[in-house]
Protein backbone atom coordinates (compact mmCIF):
# COMPACT_ATOMS: atom_id res chain seq x y z
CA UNK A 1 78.54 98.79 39.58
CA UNK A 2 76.51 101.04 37.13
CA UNK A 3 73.29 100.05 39.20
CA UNK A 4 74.99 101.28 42.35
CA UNK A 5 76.33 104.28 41.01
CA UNK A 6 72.71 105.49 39.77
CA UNK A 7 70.94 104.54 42.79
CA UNK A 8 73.31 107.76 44.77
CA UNK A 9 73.69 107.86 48.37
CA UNK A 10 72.74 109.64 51.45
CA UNK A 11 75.60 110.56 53.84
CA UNK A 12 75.11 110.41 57.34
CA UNK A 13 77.08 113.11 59.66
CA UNK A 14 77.75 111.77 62.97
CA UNK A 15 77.94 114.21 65.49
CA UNK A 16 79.91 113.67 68.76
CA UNK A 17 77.59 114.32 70.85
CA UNK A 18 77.27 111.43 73.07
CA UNK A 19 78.20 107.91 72.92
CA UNK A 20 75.89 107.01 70.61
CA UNK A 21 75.35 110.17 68.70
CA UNK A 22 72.98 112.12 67.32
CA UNK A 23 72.45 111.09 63.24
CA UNK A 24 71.36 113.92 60.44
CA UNK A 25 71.08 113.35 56.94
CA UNK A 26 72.81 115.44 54.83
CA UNK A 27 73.62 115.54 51.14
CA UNK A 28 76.07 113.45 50.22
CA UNK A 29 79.25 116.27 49.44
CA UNK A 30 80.29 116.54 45.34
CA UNK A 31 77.04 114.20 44.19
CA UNK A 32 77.60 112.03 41.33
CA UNK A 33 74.41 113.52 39.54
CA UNK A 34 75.56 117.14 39.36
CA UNK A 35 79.30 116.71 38.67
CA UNK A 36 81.08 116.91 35.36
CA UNK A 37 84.43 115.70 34.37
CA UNK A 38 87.20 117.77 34.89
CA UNK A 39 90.69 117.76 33.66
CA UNK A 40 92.84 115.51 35.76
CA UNK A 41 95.23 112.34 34.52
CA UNK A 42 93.47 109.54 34.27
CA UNK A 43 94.38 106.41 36.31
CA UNK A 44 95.88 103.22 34.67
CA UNK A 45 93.01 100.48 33.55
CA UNK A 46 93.65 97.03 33.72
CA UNK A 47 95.45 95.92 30.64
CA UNK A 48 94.41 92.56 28.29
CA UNK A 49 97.73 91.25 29.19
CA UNK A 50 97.35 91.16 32.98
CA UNK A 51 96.52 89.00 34.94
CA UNK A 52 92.90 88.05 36.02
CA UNK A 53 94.21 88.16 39.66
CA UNK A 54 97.28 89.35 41.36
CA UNK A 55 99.58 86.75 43.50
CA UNK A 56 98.12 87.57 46.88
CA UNK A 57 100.79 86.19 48.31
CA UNK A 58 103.40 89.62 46.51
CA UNK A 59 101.72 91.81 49.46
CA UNK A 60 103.08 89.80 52.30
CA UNK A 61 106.40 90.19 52.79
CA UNK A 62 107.35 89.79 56.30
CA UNK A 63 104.26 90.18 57.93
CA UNK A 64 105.02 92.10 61.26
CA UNK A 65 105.81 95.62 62.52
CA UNK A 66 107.77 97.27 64.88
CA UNK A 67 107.19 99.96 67.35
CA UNK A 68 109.57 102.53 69.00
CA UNK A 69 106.99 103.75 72.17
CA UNK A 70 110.13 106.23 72.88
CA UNK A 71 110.49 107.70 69.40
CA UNK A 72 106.69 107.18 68.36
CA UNK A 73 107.88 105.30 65.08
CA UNK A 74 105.94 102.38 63.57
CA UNK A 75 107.85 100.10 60.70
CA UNK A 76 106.22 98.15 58.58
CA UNK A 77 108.32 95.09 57.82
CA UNK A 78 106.09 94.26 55.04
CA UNK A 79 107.95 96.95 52.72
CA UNK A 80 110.25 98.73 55.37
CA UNK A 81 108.68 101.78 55.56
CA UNK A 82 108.58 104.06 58.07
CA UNK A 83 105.82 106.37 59.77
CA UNK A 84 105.59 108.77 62.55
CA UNK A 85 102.58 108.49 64.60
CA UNK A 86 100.50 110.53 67.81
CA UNK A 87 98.42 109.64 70.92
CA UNK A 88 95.54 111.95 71.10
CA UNK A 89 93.14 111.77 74.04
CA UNK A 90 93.82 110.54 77.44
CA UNK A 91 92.74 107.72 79.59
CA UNK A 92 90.33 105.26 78.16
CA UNK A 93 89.38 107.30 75.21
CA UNK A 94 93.58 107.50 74.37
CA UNK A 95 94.35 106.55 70.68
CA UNK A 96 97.65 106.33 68.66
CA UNK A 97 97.30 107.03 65.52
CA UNK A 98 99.80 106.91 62.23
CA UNK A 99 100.37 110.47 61.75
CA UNK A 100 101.12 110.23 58.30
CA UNK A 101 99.07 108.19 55.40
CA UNK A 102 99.93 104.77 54.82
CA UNK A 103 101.93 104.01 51.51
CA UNK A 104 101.61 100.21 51.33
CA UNK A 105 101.39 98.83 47.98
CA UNK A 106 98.09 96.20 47.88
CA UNK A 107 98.55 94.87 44.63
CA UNK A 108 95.21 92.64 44.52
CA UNK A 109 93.97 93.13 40.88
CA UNK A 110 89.56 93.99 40.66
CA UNK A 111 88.10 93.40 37.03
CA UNK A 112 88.63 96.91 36.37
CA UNK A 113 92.62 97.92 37.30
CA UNK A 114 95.77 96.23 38.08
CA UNK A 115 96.26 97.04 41.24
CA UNK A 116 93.22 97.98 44.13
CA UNK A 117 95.72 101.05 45.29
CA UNK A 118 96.84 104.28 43.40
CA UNK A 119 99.62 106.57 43.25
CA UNK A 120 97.94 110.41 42.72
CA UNK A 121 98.00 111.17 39.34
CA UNK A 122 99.93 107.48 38.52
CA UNK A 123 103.00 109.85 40.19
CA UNK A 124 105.37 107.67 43.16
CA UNK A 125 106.17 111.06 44.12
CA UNK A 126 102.59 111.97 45.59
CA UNK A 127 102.67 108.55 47.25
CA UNK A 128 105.89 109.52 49.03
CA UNK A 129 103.85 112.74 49.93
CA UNK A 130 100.45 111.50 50.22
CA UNK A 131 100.66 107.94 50.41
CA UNK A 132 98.57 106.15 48.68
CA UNK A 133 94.51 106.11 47.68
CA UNK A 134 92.65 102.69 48.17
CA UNK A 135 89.22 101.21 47.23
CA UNK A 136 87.26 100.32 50.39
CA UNK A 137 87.84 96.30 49.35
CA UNK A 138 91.66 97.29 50.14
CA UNK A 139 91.24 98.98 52.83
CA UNK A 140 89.21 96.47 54.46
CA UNK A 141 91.67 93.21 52.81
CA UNK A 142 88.51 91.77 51.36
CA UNK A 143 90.81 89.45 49.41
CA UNK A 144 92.21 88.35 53.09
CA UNK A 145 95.73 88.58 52.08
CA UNK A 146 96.40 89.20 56.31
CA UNK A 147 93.46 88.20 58.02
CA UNK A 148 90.00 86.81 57.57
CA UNK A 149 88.30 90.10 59.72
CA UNK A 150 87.13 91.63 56.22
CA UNK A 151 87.31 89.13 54.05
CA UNK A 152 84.58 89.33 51.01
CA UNK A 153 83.78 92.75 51.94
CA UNK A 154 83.79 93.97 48.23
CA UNK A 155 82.22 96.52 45.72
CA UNK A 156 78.95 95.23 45.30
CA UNK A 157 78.61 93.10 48.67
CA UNK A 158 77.31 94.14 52.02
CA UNK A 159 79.77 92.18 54.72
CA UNK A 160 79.27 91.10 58.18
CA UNK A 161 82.75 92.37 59.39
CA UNK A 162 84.65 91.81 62.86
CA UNK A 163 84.04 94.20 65.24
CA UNK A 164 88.30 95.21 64.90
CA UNK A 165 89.18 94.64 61.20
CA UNK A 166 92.58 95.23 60.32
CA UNK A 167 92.18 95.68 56.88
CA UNK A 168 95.36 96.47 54.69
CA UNK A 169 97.05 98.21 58.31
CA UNK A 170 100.24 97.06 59.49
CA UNK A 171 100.30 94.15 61.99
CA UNK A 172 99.22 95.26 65.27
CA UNK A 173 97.28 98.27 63.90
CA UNK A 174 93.65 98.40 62.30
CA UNK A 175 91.07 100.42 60.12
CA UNK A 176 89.44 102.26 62.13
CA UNK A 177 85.52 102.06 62.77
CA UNK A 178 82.66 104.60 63.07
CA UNK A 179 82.99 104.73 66.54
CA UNK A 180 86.99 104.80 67.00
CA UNK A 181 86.69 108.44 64.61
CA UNK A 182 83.91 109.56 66.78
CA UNK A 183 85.99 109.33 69.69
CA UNK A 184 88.77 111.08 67.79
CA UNK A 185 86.77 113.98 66.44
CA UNK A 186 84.95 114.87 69.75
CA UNK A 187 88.73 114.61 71.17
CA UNK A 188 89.90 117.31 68.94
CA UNK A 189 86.56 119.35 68.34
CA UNK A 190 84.73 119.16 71.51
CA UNK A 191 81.38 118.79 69.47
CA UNK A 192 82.65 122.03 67.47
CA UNK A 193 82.81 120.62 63.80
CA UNK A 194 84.02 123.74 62.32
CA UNK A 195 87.86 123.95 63.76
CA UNK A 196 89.53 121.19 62.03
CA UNK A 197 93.00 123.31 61.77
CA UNK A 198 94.34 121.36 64.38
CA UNK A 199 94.44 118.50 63.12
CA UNK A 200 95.54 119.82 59.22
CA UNK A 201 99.42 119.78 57.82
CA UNK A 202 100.75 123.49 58.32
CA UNK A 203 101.25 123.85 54.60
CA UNK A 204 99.65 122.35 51.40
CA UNK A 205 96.12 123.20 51.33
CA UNK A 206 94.52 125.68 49.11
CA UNK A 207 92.74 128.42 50.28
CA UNK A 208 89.06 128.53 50.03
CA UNK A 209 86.55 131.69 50.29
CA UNK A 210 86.16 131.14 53.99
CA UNK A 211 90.51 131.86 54.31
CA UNK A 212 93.52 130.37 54.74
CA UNK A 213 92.69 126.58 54.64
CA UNK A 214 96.64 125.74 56.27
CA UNK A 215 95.87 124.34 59.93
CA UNK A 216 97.61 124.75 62.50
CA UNK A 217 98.58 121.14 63.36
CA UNK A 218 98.62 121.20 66.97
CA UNK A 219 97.49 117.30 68.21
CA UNK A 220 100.38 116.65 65.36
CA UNK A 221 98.14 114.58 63.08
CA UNK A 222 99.50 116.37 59.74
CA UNK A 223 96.10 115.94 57.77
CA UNK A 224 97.12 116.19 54.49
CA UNK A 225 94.89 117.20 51.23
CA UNK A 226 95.67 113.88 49.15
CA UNK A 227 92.67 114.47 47.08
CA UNK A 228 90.61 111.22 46.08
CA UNK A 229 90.18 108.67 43.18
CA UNK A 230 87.01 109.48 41.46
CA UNK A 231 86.38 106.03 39.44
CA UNK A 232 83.08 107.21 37.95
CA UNK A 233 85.13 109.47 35.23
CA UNK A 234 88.52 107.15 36.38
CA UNK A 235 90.30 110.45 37.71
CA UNK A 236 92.25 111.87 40.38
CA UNK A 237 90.90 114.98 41.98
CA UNK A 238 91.22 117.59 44.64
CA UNK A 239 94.48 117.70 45.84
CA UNK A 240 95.27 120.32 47.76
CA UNK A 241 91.25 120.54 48.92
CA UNK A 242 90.56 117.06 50.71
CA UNK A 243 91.62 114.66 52.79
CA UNK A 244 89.17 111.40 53.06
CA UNK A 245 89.68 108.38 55.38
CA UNK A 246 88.19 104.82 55.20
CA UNK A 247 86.73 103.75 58.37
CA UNK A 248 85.40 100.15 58.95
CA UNK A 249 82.16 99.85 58.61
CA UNK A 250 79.41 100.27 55.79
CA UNK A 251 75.47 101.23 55.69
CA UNK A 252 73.59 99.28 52.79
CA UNK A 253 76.19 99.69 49.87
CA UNK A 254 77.99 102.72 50.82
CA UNK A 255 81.89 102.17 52.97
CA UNK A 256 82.14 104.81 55.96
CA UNK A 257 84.95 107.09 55.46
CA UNK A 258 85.77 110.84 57.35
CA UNK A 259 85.39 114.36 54.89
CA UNK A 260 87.82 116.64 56.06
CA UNK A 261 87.45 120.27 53.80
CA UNK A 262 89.51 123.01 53.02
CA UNK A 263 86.67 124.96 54.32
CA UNK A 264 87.01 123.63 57.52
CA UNK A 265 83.92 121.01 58.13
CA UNK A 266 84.93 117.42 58.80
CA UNK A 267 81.95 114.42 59.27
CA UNK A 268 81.51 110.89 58.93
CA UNK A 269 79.84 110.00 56.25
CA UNK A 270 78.88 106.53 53.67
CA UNK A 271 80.47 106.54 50.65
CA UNK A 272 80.73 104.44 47.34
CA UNK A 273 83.42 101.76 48.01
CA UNK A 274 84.75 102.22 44.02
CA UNK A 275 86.33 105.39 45.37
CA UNK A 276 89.92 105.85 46.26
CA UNK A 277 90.55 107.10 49.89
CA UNK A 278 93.44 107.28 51.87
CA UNK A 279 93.87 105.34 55.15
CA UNK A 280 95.09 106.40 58.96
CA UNK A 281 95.66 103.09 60.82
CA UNK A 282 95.57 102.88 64.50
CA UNK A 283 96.95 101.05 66.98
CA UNK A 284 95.09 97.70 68.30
């Protein structure tokens, strides 16, 4: 882990463009070398009384969903919750997405922590909000607690994935890949990656020096700011400032995810997988 986190990471911005699109190397945003610690609760470690490994079989449940088409509600009958979701796009490139994070509970242990999902802050009340942050091995179900698609895609590991991994998603839903946000962002952006308002919650995000950093919410996607798990310095940060998305898919070491900023930009960029994202799922 300490090897990977030294080695840093270039971030590749994928700009929709065309169908393949056009790749630039950028700077991968907040760089491990540069940042400090800053005050923030820490997250809970593993303890010397817990287990080695969680009971995969604790996140199963009922392992369906349902889907009101009329009322644009999705249920997850692993836990009973409930989430709103959105078709954006039309025709062939028409997606619908959970318009709200998903709060599932993956309780798969790693050597480090209890649990490979986090509450903001160790708080249930930001995962009502927010839902909850996940390690890329959670997001893609590397432990295959619900299907084999990402199994052993880990910390440390590159994977050779399925092409439509379903990850930790409700049944009948998946992660997301690369290509699947690429069609979303040139949906909502028209190549333009500086007005990301309308996809952004209405309230909740803090203003930065470019303005108001609100959006305007107008595909109905209600980005929220649920801020990230930075497990170099094990703490929570940015809430209120950014909203990052695990996609499937990975480039050497680094997971894919989406940056959207209170500043406006949004990208796709690779990521370390130790990091705590949250997770839109999308309909198969």
């Amino acid at each position: 882990m300490k090897n990977l986190l030294s080695l840093g990471v270039s971030a590749f911005l994928f700009m929709a463009c065309s169908d393949t699109g056009s790749v630039f190397e950028v700077p991968l945003p907040g760089s491990l070398d540069s940042e400090e610690p800053v005050s923030s609760s820490s997250i809970v470690k593993k303890s010397s009384s817990s287990k080695s490994k969680e009971d995969s079989e604790s996140n199963k449940g009922e392992d369906k969903s349902e889907y009101n088409s009329s009322t644009g509600i999705l249920k997850d009958l692993r836990d009973g919750q409930t989430y709103k979701t959105v078709e954006i796009g039309e025709g062939e490139k028409a997606q619908i997405w959970m318009a709200e994070n998903l709060n599932y509970a993956y309780k798969v242990s790693t050597a480090k922590f209890d649990s490979s999902s986090f509450c903001y802050d160790n708080d249930p009340k930001n995962c009502e909000k927010y839902g909850r942050l996940y390690l890329w091995s959670a997001a893609m179900d590397s432990a295959a607690v619900f299907s084999d698609a990402g199994k052993g895609c880990g910390d440390d590991t590159t994977c050779k994935s399925a092409q439509i991994v379903r990850g930790i998603c409700p049944k009948g839903w998946h992660l997301p890949d690369s290509l699947e946000w690429h069609i979303f962002i040139e949906t909502i952006e028209g190549n333009e990656y500086s007005n990301t308002k309308k996809i952004k919650s209405t309230s909740g995000w803090i203003s930065s020096d470019s303005g108001d950093a609100n959006g305007t919410d107008e595909y109905g996607f209600s980005a929220l700011p649920a801020g990230f798990l930075y497990n170099l310095y094990d703490e929570f940060k940015d809430l209120g400032k950014i909203a990052y998305f695990w996609a499937n898919g990975e480039h050497n070491y680094a997971g894919k995810a989406v940056h959207l900023y209170n500043y406006g930009q949004i990208g796709i960029f690779t990521d370390y997988k130790d990091r705590g994202y949250s997770i839109r799922c999308l309909m198969d």
